[in-house]
PDB file of N, CA and C in Angstrom:
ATOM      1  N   UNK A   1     -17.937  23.390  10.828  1.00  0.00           N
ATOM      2  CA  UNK A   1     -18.059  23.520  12.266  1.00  0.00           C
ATOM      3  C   UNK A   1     -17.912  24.999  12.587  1.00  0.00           C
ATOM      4  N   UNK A   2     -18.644  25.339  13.437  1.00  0.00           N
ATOM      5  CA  UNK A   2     -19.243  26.819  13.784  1.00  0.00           C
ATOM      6  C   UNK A   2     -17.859  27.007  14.880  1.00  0.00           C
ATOM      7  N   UNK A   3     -17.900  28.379  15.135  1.00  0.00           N
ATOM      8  CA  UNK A   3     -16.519  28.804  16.043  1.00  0.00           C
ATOM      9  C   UNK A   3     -17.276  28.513  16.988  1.00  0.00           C
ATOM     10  N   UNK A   4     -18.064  28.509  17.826  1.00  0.00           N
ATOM     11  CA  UNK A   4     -18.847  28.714  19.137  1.00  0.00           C
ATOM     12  C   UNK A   4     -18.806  26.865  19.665  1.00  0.00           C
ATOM     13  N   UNK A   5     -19.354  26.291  18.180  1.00  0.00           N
ATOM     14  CA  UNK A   5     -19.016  24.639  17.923  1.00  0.00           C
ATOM     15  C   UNK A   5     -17.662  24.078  18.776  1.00  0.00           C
ATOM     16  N   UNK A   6     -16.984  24.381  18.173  1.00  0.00           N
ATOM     17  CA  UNK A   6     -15.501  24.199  17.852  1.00  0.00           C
ATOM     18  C   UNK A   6     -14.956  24.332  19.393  1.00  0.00           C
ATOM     19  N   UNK A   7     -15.169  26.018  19.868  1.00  0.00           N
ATOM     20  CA  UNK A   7     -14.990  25.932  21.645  1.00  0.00           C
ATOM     21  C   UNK A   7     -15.861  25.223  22.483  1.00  0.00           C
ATOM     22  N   UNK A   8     -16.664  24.792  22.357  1.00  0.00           N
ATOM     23  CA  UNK A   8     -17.679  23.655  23.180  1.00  0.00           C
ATOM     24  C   UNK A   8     -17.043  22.682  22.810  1.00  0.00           C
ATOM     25  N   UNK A   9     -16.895  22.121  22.102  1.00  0.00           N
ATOM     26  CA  UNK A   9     -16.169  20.545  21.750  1.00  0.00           C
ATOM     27  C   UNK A   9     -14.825  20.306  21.689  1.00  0.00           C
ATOM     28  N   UNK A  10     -13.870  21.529  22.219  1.00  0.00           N
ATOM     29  CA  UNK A  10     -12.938  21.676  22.421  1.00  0.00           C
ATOM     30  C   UNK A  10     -12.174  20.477  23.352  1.00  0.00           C
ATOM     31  N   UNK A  11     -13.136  20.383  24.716  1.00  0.00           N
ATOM     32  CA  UNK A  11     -12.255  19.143  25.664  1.00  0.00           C
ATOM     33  C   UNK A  11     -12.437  18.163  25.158  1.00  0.00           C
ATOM     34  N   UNK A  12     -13.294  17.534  23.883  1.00  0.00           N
ATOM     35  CA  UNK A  12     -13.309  16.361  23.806  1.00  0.00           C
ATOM     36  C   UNK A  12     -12.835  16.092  22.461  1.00  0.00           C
ATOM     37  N   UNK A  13     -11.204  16.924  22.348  1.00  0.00           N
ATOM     38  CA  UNK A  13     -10.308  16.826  20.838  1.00  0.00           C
ATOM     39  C   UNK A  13      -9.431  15.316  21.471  1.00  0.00           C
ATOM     40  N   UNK A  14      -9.096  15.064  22.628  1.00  0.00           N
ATOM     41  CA  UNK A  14      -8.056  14.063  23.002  1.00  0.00           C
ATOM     42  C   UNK A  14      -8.422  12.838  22.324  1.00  0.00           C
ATOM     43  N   UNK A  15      -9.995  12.923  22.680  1.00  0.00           N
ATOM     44  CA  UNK A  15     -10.700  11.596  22.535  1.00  0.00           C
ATOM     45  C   UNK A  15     -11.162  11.117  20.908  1.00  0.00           C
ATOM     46  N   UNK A  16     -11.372  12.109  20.183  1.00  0.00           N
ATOM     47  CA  UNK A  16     -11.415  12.310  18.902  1.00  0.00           C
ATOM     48  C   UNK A  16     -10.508  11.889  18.286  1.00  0.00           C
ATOM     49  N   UNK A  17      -8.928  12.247  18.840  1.00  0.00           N
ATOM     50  CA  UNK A  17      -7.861  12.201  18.515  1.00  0.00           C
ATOM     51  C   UNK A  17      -7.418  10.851  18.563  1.00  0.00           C
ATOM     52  N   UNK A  18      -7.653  10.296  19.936  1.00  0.00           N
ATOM     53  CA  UNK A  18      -7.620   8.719  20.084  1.00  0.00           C
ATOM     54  C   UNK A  18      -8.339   7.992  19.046  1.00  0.00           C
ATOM     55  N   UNK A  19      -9.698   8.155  19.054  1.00  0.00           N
ATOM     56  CA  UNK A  19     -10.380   7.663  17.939  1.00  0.00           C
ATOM     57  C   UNK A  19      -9.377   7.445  16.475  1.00  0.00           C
ATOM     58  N   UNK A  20      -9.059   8.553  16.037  1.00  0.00           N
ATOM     59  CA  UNK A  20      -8.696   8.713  14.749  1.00  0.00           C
ATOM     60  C   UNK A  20      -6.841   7.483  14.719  1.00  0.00           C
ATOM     61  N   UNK A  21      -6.507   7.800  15.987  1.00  0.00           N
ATOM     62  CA  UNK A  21      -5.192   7.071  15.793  1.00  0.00           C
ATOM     63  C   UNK A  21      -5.786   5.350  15.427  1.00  0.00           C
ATOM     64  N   UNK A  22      -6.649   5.027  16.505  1.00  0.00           N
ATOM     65  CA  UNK A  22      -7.389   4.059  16.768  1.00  0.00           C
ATOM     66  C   UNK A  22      -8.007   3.147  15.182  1.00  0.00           C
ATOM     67  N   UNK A  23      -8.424   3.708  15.009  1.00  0.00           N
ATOM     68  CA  UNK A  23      -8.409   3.625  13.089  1.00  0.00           C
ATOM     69  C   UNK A  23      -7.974   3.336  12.459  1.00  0.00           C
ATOM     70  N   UNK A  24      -6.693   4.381  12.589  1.00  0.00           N
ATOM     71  CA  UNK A  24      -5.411   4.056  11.679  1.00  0.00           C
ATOM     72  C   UNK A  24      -4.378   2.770  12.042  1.00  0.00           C
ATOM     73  N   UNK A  25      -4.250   2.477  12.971  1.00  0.00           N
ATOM     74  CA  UNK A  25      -4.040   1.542  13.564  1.00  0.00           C
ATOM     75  C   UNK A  25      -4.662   0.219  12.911  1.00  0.00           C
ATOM     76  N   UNK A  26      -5.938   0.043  12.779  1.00  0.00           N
ATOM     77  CA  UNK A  26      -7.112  -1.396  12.790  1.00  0.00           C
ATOM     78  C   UNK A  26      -6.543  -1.317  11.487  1.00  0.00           C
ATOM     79  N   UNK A  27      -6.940  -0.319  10.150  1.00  0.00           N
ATOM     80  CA  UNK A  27      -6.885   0.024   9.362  1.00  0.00           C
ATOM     81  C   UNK A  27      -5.620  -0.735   8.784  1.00  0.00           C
ATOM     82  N   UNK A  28      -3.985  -0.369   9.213  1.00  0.00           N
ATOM     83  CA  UNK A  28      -2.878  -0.851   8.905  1.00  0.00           C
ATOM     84  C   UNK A  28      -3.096  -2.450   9.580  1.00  0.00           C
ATOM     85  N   UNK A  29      -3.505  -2.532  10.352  1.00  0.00           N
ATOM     86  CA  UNK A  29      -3.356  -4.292  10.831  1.00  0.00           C
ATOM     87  C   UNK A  29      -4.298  -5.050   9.575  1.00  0.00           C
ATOM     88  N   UNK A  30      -5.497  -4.742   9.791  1.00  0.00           N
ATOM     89  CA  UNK A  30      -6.120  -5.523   8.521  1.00  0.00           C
ATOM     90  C   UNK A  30      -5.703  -5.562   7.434  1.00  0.00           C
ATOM     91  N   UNK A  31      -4.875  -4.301   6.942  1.00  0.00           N
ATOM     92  CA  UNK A  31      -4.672  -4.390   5.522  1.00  0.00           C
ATOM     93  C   UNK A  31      -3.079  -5.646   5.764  1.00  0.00           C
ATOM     94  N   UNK A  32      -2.367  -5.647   6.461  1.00  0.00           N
ATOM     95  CA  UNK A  32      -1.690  -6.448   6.821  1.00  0.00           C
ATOM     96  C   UNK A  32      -2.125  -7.488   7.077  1.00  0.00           C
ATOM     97  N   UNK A  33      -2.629  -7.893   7.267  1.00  0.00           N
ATOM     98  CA  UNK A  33      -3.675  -9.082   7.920  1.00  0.00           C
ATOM     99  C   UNK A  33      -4.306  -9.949   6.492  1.00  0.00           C
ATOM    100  N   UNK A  34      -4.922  -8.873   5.814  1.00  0.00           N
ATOM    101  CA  UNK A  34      -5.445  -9.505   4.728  1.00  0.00           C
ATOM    102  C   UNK A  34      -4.536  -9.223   3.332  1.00  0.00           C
ATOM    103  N   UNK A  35      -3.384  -9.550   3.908  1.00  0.00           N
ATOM    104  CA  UNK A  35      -2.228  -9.006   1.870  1.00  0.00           C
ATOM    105  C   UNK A  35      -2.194  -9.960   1.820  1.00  0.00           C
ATOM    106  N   UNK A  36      -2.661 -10.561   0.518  1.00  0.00           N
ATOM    107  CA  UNK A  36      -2.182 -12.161  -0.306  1.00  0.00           C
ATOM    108  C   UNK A  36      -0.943 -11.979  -0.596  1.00  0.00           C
ATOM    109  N   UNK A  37       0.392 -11.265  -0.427  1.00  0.00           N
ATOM    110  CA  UNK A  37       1.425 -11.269  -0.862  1.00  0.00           C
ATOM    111  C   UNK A  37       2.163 -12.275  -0.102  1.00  0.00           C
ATOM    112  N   UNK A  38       2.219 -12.787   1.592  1.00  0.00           N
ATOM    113  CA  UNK A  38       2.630 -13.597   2.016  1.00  0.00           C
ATOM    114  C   UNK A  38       1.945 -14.930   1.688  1.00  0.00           C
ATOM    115  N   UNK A  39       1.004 -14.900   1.753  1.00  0.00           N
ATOM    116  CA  UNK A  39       0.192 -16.303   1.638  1.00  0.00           C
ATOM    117  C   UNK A  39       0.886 -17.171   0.499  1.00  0.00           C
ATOM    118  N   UNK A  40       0.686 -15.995  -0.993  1.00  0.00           N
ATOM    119  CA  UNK A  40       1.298 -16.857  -2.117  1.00  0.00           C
ATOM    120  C   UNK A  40       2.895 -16.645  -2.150  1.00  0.00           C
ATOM    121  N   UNK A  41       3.659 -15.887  -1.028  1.00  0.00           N
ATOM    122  CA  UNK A  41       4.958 -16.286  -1.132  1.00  0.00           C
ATOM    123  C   UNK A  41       5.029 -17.936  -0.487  1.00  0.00           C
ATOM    124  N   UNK A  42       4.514 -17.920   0.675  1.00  0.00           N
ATOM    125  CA  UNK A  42       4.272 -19.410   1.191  1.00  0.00           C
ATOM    126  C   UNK A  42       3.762 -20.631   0.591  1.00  0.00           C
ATOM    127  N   UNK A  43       3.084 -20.423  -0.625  1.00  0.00           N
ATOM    128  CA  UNK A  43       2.457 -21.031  -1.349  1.00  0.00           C
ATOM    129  C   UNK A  43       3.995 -21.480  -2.656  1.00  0.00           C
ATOM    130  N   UNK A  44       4.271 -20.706  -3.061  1.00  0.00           N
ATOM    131  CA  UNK A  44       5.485 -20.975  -3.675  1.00  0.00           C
ATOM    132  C   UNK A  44       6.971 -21.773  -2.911  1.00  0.00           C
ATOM    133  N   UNK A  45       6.732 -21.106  -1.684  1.00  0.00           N
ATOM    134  CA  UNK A  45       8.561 -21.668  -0.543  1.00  0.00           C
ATOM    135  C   UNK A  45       7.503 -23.240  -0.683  1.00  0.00           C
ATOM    136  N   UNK A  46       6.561 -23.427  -0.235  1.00  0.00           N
ATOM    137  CA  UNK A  46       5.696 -24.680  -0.065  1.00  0.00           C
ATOM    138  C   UNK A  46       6.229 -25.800  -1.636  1.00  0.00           C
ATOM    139  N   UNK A  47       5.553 -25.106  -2.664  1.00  0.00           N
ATOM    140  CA  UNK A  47       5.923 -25.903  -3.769  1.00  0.00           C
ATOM    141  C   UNK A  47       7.261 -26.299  -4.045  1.00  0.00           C
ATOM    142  N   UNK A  48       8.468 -25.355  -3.475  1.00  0.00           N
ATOM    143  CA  UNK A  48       9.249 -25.593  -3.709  1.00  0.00           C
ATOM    144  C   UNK A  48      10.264 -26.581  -2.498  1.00  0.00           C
ATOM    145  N   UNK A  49       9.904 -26.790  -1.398  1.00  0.00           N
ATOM    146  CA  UNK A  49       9.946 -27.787  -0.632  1.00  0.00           C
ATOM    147  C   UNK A  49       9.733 -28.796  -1.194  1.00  0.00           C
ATOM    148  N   UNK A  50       8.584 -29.012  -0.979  1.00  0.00           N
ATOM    149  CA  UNK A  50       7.862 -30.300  -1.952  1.00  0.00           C
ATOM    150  C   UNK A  50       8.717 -30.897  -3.398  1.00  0.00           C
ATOM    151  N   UNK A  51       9.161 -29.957  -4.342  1.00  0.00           N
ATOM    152  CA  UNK A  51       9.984 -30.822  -5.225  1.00  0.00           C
ATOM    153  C   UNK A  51      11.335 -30.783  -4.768  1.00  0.00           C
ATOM    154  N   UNK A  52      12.187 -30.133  -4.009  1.00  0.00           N
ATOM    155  CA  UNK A  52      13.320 -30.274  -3.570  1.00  0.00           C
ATOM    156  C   UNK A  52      13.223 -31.569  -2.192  1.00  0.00           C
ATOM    157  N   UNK A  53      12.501 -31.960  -1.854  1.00  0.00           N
ATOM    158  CA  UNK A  53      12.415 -33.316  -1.191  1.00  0.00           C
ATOM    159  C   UNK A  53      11.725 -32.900   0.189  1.00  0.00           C
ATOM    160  N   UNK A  54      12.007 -31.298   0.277  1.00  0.00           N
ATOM    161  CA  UNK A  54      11.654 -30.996   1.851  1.00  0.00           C
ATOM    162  C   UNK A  54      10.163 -31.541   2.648  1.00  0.00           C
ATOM    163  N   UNK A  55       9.157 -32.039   2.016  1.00  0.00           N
ATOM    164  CA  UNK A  55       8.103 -32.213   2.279  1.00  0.00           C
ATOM    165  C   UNK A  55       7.337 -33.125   1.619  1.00  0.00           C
ATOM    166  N   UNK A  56       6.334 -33.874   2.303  1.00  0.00           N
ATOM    167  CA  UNK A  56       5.912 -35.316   1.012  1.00  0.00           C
ATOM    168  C   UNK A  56       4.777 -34.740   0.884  1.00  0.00           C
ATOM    169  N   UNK A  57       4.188 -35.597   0.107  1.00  0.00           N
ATOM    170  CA  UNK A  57       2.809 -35.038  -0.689  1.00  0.00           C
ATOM    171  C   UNK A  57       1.745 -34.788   0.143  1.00  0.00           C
ATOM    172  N   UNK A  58       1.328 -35.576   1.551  1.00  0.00           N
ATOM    173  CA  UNK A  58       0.650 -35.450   2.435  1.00  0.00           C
ATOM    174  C   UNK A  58       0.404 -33.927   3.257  1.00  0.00           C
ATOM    175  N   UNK A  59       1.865 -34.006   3.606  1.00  0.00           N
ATOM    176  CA  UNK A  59       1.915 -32.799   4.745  1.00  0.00           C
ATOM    177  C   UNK A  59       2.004 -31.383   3.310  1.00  0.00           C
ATOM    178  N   UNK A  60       2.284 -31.498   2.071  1.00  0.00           N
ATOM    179  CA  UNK A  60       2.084 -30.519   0.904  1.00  0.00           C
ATOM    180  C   UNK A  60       0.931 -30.220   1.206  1.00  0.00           C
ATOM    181  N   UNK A  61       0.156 -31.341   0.528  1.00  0.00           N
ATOM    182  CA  UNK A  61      -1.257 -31.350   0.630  1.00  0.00           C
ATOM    183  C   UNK A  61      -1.965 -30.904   1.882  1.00  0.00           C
ATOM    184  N   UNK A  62      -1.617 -30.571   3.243  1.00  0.00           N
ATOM    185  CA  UNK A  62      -2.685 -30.172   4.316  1.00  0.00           C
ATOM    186  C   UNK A  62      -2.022 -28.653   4.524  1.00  0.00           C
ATOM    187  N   UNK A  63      -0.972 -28.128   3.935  1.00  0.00           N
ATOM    188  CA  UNK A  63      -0.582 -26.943   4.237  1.00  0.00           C
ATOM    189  C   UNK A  63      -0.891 -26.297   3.049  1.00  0.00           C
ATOM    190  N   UNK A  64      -1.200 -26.833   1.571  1.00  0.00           N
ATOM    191  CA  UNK A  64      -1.952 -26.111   0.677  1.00  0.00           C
ATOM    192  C   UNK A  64      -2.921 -25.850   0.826  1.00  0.00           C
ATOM    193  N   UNK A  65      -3.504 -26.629   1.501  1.00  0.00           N
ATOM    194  CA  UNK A  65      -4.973 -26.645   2.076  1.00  0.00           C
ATOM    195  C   UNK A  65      -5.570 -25.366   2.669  1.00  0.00           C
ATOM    196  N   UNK A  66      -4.544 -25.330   3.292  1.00  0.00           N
ATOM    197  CA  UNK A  66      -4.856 -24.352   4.645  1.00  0.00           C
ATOM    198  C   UNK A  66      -4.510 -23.163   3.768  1.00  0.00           C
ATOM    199  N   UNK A  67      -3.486 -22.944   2.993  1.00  0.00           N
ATOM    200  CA  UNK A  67      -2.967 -21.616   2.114  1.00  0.00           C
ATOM    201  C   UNK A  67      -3.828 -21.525   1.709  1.00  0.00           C
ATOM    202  N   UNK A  68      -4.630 -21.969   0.524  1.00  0.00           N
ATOM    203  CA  UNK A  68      -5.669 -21.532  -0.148  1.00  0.00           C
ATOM    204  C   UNK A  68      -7.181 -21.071   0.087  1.00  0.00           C
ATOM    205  N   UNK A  69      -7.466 -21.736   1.505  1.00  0.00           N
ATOM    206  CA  UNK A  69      -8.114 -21.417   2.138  1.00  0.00           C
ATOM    207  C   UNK A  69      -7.822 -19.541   2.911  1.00  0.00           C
ATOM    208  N   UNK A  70      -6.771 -19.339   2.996  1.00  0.00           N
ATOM    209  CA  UNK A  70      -6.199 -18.731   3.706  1.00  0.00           C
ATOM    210  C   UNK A  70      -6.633 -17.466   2.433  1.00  0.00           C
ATOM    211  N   UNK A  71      -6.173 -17.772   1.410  1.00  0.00           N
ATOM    212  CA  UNK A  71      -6.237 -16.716   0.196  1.00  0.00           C
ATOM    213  C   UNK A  71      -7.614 -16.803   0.080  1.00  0.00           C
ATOM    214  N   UNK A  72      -8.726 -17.726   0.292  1.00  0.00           N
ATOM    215  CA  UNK A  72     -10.174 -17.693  -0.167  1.00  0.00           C
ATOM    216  C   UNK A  72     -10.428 -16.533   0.975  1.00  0.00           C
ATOM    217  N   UNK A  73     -10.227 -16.578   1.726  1.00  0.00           N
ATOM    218  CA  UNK A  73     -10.755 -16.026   2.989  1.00  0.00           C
ATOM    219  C   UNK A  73     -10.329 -13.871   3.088  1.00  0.00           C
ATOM    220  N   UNK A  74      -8.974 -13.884   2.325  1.00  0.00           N
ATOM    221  CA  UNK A  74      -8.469 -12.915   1.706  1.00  0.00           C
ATOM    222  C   UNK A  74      -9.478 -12.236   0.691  1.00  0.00           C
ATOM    223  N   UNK A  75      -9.598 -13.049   0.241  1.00  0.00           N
ATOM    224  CA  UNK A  75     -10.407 -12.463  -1.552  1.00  0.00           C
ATOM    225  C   UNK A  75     -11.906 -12.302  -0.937  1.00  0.00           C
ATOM    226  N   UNK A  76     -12.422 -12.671  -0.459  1.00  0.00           N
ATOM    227  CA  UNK A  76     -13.958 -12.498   0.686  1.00  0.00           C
ATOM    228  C   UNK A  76     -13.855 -11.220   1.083  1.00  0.00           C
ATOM    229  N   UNK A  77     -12.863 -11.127   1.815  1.00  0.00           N
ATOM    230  CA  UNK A  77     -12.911  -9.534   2.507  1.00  0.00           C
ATOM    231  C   UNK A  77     -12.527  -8.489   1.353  1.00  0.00           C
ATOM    232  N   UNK A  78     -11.768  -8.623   0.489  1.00  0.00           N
ATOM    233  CA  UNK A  78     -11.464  -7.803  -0.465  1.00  0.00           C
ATOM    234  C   UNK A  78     -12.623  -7.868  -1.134  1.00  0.00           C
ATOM    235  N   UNK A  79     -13.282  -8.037  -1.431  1.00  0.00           N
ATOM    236  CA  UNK A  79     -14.589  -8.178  -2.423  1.00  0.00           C
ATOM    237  C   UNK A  79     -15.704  -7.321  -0.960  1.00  0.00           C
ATOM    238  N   UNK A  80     -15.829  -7.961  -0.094  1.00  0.00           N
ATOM    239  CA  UNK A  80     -16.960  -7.058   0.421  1.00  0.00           C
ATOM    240  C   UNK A  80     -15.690  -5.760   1.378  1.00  0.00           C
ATOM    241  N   UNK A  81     -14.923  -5.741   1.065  1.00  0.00           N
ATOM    242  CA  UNK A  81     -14.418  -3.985   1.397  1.00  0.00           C
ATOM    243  C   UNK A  81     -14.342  -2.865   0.267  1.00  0.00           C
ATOM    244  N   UNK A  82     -14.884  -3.837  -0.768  1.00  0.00           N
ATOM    245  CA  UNK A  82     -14.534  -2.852  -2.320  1.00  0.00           C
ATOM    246  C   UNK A  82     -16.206  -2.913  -2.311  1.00  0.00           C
ATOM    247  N   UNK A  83     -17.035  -3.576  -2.277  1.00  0.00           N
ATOM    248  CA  UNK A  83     -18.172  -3.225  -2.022  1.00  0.00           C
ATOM    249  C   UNK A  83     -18.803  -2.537  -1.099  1.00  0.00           C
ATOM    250  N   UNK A  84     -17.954  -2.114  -0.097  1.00  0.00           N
ATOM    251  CA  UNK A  84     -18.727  -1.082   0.597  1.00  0.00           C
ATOM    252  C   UNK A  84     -19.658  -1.642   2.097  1.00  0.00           C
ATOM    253  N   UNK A  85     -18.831  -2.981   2.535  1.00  0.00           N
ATOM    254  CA  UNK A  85     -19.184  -3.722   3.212  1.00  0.00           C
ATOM    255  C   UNK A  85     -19.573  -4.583   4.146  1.00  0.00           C
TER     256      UNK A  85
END
């Protein structure tokens, strides 16, 4: 960026600036959003309900459901964000 650049586009650093926070922001939520680290902690507290009595096989079964789904849906976006996507 040219000096002459740089003072012309000078008033519109706030907005740039917003932008960039703006980013970082989406950026940290998604990657939060999409960590399999909770899913398969839940996936484990789940199994372990289930043999300690907390839960019968039914209601196991529709909340595994939904976990694994939950991790399919994880591994989708990780695959097309490593692809460029």
């Amino acid at each position: 960026m040219g000096l002459v650049t740089g003072i012309l586009t000078l008033p519109f650093a706030p907005v740039r600036g917003i932008g960039w926070v703006l980013d970082k922001v989406v950026k940290t939520a998604e990657d939060e959003y999409y960590d399999p680290a909770p899913v398969q902690e839940a996936l484990v507290n789940l199994e372990r309900a289930r043999d300690e009595g907390g839960v019968d096989e039914e209601e196991f079964a529709r909340q595994e459901e939904a976990l694994l789904h939950r991790l399919e849906e994880i591994r989708a976006y990780q695959l097309r964000s490593a692809g460029g996507g």
